[in-house]
Protein backbone atom coordinates (compact mmCIF):
# COMPACT_ATOMS: atom_id res chain seq x y z
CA UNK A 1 -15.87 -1.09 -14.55
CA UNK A 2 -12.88 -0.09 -12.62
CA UNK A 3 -14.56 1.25 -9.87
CA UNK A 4 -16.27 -2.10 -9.39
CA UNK A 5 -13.10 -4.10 -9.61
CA UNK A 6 -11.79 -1.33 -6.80
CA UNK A 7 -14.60 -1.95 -4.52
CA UNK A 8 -14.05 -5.88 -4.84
CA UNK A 9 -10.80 -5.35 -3.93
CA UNK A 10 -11.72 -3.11 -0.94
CA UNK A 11 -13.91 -5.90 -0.20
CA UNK A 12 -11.36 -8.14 0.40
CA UNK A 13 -8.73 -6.31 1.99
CA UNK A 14 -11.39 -4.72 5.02
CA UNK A 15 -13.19 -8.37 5.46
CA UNK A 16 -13.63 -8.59 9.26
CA UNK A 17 -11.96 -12.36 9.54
CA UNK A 18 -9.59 -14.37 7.02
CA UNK A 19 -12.60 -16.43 5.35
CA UNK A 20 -14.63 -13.19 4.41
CA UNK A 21 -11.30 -12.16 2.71
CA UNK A 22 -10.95 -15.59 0.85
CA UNK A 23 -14.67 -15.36 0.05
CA UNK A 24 -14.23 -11.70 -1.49
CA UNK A 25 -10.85 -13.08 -2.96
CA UNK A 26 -12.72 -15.93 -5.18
CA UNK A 27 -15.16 -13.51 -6.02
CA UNK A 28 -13.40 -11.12 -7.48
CA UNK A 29 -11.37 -13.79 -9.48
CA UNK A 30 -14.50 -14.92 -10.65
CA UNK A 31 -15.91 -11.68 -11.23
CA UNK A 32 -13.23 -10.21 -13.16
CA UNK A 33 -10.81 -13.18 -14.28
CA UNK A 34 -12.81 -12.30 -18.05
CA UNK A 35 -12.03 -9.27 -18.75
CA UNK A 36 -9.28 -8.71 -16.82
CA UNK A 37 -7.40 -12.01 -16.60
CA UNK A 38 -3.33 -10.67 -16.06
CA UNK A 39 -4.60 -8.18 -12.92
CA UNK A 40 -6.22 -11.47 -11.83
CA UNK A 41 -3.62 -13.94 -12.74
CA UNK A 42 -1.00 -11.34 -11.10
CA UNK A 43 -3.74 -10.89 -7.92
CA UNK A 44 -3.69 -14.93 -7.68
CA UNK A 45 -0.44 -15.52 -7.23
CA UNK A 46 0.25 -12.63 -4.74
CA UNK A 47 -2.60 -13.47 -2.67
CA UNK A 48 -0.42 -15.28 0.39
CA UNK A 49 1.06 -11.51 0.56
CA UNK A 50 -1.75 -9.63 0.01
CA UNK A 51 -3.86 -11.12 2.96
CA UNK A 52 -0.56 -11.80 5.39
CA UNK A 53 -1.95 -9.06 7.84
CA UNK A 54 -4.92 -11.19 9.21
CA UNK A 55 -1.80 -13.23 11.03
CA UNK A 56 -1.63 -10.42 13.32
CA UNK A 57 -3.34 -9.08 15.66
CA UNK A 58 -6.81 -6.89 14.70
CA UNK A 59 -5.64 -4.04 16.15
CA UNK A 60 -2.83 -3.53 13.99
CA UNK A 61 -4.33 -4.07 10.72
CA UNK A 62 -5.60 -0.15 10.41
CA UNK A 63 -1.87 0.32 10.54
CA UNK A 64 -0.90 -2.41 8.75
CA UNK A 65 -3.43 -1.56 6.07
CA UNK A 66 -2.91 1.95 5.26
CA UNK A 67 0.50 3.61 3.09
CA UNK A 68 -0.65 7.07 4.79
CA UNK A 69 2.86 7.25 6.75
CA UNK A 70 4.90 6.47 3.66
CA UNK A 71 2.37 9.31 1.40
CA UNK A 72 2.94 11.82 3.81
CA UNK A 73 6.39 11.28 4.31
CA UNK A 74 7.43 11.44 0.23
CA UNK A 75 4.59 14.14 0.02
CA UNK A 76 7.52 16.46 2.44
CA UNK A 77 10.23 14.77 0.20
CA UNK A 78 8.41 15.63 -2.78
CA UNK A 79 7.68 19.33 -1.56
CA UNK A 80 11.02 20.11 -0.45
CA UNK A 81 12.95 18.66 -3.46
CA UNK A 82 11.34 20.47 -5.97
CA UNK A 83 11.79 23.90 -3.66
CA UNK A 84 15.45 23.05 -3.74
CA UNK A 85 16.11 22.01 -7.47
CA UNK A 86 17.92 24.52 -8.63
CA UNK A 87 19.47 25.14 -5.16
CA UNK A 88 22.28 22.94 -5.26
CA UNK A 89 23.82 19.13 -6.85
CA UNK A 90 21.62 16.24 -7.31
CA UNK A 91 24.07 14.50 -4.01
CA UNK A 92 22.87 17.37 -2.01
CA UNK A 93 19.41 16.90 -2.48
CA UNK A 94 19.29 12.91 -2.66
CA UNK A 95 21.12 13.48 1.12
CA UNK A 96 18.23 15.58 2.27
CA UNK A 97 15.76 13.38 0.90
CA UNK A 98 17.90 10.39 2.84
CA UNK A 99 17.92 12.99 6.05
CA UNK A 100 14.53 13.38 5.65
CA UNK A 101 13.04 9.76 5.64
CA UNK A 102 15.36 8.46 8.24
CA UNK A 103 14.15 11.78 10.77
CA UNK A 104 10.57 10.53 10.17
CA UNK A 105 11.45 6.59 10.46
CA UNK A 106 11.90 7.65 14.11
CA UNK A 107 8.19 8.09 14.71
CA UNK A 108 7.22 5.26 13.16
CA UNK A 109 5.16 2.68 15.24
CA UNK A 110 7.13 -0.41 15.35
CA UNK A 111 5.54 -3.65 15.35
């Protein structure tokens, strides 16, 4: 069942226009508001959020879309940290970490 209620979801969220994503949207309420009615309830009220990116511009919803930037820059965080946990005090590494994230900010496509 979960993979269904995942590709309902990905329905809604790669609809080519703002009605296909209300269309999917309704569906999946109606699909799943049974047997899963707090993900739904909790999916209903977010919805203004959830589909705020089809106010922009289509060529900026692949970026828009996607957590890949944040991922990969925690999955370096992540990586590092643990090489360096017994290297040092907890400051130390949380000010790497910090170091870290705002070096790769830099390259992030602003909007």
């Amino acid at each position: 069942m979960q993979a269904k209620v995942k590709e309902a979801l990905h329905n809604i969220w790669q609809a080519e226009v703002l009605d296909e994503a209300d269309k999917a949207f309704y569906y999946c309420i109606e699909r799943f508001s049974t047997k899963y009615p707090k993900a739904m309830a909790c999916l209903e009220m977010d919805k203004a959020e959830m589909l705020v990116f089809y106010d922009y511009p289509a060529e900026t919803w692949r970026h828009i879309r996607t957590t890949n930037p944040l991922e990969s820059v925690f999955a370096i965080v992540r990586l590092l940290t643990h090489k360096m946990k017994n290297c040092g005090s907890r400051i130390t590494t949380l000010t790497m970490a910090f170091k870290l994230m705002a070096t790769a900010q830099k390259r992030w496509h602003r909007f």
